[in-house]
N, C-alpha and C. Protein backbone atom coordinates (compact mmCIF):
# COMPACT_ATOMS: atom_id res chain seq x y z
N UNK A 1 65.92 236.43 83.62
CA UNK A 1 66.43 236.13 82.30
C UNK A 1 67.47 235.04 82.44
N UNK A 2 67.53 233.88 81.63
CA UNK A 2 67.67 232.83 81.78
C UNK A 2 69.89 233.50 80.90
N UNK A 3 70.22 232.60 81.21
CA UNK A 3 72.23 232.92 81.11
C UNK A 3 71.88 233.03 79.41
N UNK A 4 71.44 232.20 78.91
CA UNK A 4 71.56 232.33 77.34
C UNK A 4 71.01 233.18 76.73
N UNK A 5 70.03 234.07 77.34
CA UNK A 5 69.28 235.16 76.64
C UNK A 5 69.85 235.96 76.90
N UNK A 6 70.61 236.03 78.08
CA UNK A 6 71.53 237.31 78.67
C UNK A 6 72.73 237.05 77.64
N UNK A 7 73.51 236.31 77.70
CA UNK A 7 74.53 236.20 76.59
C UNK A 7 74.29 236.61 74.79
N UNK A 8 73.15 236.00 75.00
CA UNK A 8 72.65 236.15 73.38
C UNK A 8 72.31 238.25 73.01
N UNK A 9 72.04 238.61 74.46
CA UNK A 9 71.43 239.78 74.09
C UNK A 9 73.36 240.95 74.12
N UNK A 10 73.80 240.99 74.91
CA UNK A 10 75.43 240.59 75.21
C UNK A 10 75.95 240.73 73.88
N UNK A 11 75.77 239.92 73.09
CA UNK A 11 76.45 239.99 71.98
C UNK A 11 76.08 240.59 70.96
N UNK A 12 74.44 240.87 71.26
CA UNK A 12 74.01 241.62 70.17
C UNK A 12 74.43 243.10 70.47
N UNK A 13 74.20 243.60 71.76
CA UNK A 13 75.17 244.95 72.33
C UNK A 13 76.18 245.07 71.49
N UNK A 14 77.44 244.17 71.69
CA UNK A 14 78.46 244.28 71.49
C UNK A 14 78.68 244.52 69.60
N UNK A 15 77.89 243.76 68.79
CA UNK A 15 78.23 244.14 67.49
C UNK A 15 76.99 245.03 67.11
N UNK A 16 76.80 245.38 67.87
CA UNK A 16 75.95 246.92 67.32
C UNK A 16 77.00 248.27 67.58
N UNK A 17 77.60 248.05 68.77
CA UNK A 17 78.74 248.77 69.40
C UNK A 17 79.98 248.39 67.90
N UNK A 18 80.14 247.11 67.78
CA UNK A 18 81.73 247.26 66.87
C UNK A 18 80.81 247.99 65.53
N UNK A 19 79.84 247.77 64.92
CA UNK A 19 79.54 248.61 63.67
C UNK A 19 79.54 250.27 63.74
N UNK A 20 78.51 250.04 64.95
CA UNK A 20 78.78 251.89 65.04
C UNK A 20 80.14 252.75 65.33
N UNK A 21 81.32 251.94 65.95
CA UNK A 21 82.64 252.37 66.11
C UNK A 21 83.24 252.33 64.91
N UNK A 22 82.74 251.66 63.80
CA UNK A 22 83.57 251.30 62.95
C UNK A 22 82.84 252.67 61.48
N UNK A 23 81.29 252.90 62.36
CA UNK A 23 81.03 254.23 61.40
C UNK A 23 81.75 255.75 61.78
N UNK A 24 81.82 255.21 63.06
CA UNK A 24 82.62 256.82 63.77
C UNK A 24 84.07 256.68 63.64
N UNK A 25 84.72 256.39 62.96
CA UNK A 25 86.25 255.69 63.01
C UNK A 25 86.21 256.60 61.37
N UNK A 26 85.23 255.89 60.69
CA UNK A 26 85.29 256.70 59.13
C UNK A 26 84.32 257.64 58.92
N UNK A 27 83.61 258.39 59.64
CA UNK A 27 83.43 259.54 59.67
C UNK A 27 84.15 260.33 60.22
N UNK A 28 84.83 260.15 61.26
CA UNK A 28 85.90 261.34 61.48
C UNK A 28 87.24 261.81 60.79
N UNK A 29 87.48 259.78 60.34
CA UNK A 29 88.70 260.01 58.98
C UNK A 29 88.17 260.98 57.79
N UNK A 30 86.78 260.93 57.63
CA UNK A 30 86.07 261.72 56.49
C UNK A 30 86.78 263.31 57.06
N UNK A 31 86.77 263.53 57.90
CA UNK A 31 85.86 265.29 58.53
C UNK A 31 87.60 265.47 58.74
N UNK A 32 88.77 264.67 59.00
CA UNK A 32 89.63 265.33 59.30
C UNK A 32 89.78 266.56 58.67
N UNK A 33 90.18 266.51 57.02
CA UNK A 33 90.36 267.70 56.63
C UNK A 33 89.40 269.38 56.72
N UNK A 34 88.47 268.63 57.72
CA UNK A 34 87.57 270.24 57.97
C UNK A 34 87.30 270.48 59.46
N UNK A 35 88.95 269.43 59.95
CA UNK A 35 89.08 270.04 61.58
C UNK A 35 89.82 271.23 61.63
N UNK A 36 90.16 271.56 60.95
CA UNK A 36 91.96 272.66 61.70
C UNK A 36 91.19 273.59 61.29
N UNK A 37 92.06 274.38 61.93
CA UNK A 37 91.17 276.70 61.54
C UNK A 37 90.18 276.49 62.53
N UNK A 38 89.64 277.83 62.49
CA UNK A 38 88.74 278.19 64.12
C UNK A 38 87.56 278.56 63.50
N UNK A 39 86.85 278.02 62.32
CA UNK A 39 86.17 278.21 61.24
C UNK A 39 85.17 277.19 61.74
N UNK A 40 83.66 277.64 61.76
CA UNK A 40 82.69 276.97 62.42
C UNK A 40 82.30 275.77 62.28
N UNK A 41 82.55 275.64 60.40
CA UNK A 41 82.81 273.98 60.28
C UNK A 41 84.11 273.10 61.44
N UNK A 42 84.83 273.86 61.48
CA UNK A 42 86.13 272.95 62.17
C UNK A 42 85.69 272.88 63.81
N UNK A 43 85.24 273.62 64.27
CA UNK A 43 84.51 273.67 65.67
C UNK A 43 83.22 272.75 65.31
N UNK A 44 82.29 272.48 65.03
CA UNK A 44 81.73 271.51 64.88
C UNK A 44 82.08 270.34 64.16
N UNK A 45 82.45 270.09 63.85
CA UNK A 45 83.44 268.86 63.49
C UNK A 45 84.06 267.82 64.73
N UNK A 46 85.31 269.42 65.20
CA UNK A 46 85.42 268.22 66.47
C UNK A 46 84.58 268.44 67.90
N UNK A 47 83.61 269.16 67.61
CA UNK A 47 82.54 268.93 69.08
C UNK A 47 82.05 267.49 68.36
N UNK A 48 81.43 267.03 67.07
CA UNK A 48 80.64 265.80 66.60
C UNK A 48 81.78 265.17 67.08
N UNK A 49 83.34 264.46 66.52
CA UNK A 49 83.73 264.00 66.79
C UNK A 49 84.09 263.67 68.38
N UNK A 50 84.70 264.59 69.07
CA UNK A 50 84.32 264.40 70.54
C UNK A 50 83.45 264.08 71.16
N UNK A 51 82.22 264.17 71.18
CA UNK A 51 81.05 264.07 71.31
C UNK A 51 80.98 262.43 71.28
N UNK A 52 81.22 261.72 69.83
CA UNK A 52 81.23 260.56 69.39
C UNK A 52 82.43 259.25 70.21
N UNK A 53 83.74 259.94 70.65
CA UNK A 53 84.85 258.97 71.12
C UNK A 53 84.58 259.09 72.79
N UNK A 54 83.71 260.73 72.94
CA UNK A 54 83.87 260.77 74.22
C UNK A 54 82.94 259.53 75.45
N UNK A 55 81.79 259.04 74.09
CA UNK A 55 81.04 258.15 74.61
C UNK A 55 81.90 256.24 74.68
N UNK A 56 82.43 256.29 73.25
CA UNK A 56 83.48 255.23 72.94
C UNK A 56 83.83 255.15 74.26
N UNK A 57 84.40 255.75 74.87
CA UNK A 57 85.31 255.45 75.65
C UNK A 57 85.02 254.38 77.62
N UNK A 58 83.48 255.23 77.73
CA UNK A 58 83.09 254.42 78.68
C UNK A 58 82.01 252.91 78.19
N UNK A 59 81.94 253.44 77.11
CA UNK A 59 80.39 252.44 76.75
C UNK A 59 81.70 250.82 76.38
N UNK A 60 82.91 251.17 75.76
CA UNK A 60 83.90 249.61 74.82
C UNK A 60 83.73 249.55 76.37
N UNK A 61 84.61 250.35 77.35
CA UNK A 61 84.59 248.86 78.32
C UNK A 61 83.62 248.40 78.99
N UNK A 62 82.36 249.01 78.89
CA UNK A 62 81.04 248.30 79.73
C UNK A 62 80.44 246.58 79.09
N UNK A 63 80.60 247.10 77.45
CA UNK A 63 80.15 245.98 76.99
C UNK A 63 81.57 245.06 76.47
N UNK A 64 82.85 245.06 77.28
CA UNK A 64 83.95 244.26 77.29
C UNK A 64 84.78 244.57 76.25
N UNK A 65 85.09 245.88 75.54
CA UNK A 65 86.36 246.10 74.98
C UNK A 65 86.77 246.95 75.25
N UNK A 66 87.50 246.38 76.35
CA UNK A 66 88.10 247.53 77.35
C UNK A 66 89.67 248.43 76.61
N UNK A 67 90.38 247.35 76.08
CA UNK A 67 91.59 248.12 75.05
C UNK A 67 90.36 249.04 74.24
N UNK A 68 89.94 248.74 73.47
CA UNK A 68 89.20 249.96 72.79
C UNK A 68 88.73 251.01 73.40
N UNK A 69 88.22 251.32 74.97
CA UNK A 69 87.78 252.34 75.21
C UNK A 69 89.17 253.10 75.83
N UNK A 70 90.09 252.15 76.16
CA UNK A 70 91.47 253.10 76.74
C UNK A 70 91.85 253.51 74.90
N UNK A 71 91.92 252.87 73.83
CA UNK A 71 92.54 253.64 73.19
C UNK A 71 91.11 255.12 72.28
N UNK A 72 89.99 254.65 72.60
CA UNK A 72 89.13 256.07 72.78
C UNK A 72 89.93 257.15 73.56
N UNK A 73 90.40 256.85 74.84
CA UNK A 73 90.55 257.78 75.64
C UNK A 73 91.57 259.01 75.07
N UNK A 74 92.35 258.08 74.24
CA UNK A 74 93.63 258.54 73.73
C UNK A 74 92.79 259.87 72.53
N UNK A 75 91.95 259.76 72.06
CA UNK A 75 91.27 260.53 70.88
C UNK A 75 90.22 261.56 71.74
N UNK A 76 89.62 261.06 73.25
CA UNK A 76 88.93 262.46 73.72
C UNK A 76 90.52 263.50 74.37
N UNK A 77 91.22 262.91 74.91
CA UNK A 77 92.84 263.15 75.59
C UNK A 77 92.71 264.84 74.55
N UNK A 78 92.73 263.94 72.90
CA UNK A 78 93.27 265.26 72.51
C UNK A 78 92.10 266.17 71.54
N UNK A 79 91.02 265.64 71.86
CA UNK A 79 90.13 266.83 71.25
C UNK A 79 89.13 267.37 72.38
N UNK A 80 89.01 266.97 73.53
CA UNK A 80 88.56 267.67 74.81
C UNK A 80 89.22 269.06 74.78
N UNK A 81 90.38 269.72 74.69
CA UNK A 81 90.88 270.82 74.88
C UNK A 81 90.09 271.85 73.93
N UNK A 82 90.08 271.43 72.26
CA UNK A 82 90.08 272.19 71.73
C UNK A 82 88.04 272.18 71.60
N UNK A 83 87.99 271.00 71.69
CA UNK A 83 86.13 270.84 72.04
C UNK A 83 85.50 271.98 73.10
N UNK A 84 86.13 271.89 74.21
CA UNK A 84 85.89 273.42 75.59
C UNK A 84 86.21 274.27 74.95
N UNK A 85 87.60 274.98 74.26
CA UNK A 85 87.65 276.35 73.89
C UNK A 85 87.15 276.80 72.10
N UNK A 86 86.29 275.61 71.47
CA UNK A 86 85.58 275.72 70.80
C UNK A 86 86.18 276.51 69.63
N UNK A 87 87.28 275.94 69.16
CA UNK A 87 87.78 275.72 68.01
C UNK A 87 88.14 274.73 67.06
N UNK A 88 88.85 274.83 66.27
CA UNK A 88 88.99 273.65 65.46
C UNK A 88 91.05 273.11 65.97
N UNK A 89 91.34 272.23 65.36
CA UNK A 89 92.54 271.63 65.91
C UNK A 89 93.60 272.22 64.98
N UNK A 90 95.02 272.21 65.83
CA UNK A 90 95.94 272.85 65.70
C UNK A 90 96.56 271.82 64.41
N UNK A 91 97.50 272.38 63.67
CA UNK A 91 98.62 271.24 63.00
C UNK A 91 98.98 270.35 63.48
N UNK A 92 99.60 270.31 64.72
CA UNK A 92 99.89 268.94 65.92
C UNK A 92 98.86 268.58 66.46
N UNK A 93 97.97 268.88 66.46
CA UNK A 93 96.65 267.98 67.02
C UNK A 93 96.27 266.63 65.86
N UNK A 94 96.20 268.02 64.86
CA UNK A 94 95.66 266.91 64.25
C UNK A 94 96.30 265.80 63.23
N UNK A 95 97.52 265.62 63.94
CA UNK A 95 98.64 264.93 63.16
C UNK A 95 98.29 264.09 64.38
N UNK A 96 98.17 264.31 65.41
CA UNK A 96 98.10 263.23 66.56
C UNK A 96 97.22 262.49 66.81
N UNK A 97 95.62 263.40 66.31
CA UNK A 97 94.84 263.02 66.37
C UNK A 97 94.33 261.79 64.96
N UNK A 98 94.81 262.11 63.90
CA UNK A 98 95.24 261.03 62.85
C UNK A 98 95.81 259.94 63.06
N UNK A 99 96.70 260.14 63.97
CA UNK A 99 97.95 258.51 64.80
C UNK A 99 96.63 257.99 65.61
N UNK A 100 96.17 258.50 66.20
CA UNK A 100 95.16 257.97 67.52
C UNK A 100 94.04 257.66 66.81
N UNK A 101 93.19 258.02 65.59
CA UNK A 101 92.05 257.40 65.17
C UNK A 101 92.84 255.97 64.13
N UNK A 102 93.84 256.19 63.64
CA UNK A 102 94.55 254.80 63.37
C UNK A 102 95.00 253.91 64.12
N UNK A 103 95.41 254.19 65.26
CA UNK A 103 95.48 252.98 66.34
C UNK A 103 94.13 252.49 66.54
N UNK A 104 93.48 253.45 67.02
CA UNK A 104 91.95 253.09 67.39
C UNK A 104 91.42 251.59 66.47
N UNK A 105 91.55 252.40 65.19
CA UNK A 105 91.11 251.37 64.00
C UNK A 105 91.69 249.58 64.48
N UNK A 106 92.58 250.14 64.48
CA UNK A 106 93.94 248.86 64.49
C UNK A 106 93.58 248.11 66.06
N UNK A 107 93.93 248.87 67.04
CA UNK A 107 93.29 248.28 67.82
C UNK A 107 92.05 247.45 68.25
N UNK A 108 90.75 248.04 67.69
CA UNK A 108 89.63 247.87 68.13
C UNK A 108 89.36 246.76 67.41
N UNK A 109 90.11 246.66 65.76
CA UNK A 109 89.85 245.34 64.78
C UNK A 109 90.36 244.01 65.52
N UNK A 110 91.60 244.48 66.07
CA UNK A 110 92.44 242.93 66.92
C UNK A 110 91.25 242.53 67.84
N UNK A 111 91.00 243.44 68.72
CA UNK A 111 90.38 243.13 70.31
C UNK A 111 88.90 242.52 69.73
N UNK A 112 88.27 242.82 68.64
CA UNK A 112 87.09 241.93 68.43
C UNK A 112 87.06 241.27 67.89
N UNK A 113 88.30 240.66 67.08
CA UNK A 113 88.22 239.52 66.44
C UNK A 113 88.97 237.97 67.27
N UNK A 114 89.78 239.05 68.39
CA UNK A 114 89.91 238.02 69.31
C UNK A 114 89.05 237.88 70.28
N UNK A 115 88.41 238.77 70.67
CA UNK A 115 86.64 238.16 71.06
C UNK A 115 86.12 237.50 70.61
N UNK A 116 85.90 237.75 69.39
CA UNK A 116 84.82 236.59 68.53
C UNK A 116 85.61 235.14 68.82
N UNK A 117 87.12 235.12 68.41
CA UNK A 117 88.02 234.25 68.15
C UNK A 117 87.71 233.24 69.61
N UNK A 118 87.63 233.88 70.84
CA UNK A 118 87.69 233.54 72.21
C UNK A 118 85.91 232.67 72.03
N UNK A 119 84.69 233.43 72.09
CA UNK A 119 83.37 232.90 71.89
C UNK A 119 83.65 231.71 71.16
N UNK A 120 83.68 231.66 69.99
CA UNK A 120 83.91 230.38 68.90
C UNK A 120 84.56 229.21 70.21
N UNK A 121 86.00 229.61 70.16
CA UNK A 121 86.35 228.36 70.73
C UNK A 121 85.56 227.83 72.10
N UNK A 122 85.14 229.12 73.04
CA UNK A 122 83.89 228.06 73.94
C UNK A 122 82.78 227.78 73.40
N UNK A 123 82.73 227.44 72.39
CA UNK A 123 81.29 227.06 72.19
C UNK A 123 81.61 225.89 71.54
């Protein structure tokens, strides 16, 4: 495969990756209010959500947004605990876990628009 098909395919990865982060970013903002309590909706909730950042996290830096998958890490950090003992999240979780899917947001918007920003100017 010739550098430009590899690049061309590269980028198509990559904004298939920023759309689908950007559906799991507002689906979990959706589901917050039916994380907390040990109520089967709230246990599935954050297994989907975990499930969803826990992949975020290795896949941003494979296809080069590496700040985005460290600040994933920050969102499996705190629903891995309650994902294993298969409940839903505490009051402080999910006050934390609200700070961390808003960085996420915030973060992940900078780091690909200064990607894009970076592509443009070599080209």
């Amino acid at each position: 495969m010739d550098e430009s098909k590899f690049a061309e395919r590269i980028a198509r990865i990559r904004a298939r990756f920023a759309a689908k982060l950007a559906d799991k970013i507002q689906q979990t903002d959706a589901a917050l209010p039916h994380m907390a309590g040990d109520g089967s909706d709230a246990v599935e909730a954050v297994a989907t959500a975990y499930r969803q950042f826990h992949d975020v996290c290795g896949i941003g830096a494979t296809v080069g947004f590496e700040a985005t998958g460290r600040l994933a890490r920050n969102l499996d950090a705190i629903l891995v605990g309650p994902f294993r003992d298969h409940r839903g999240l505490a009051a402080d979780e999910l006050v934390k876990l609200k700070e961390a899917l808003e960085s996420l947001r915030i973060g992940a918007r900078t780091e690909m628009q200064s990607k894009d920003s970076n592509r443009e100017l070599a080209n």
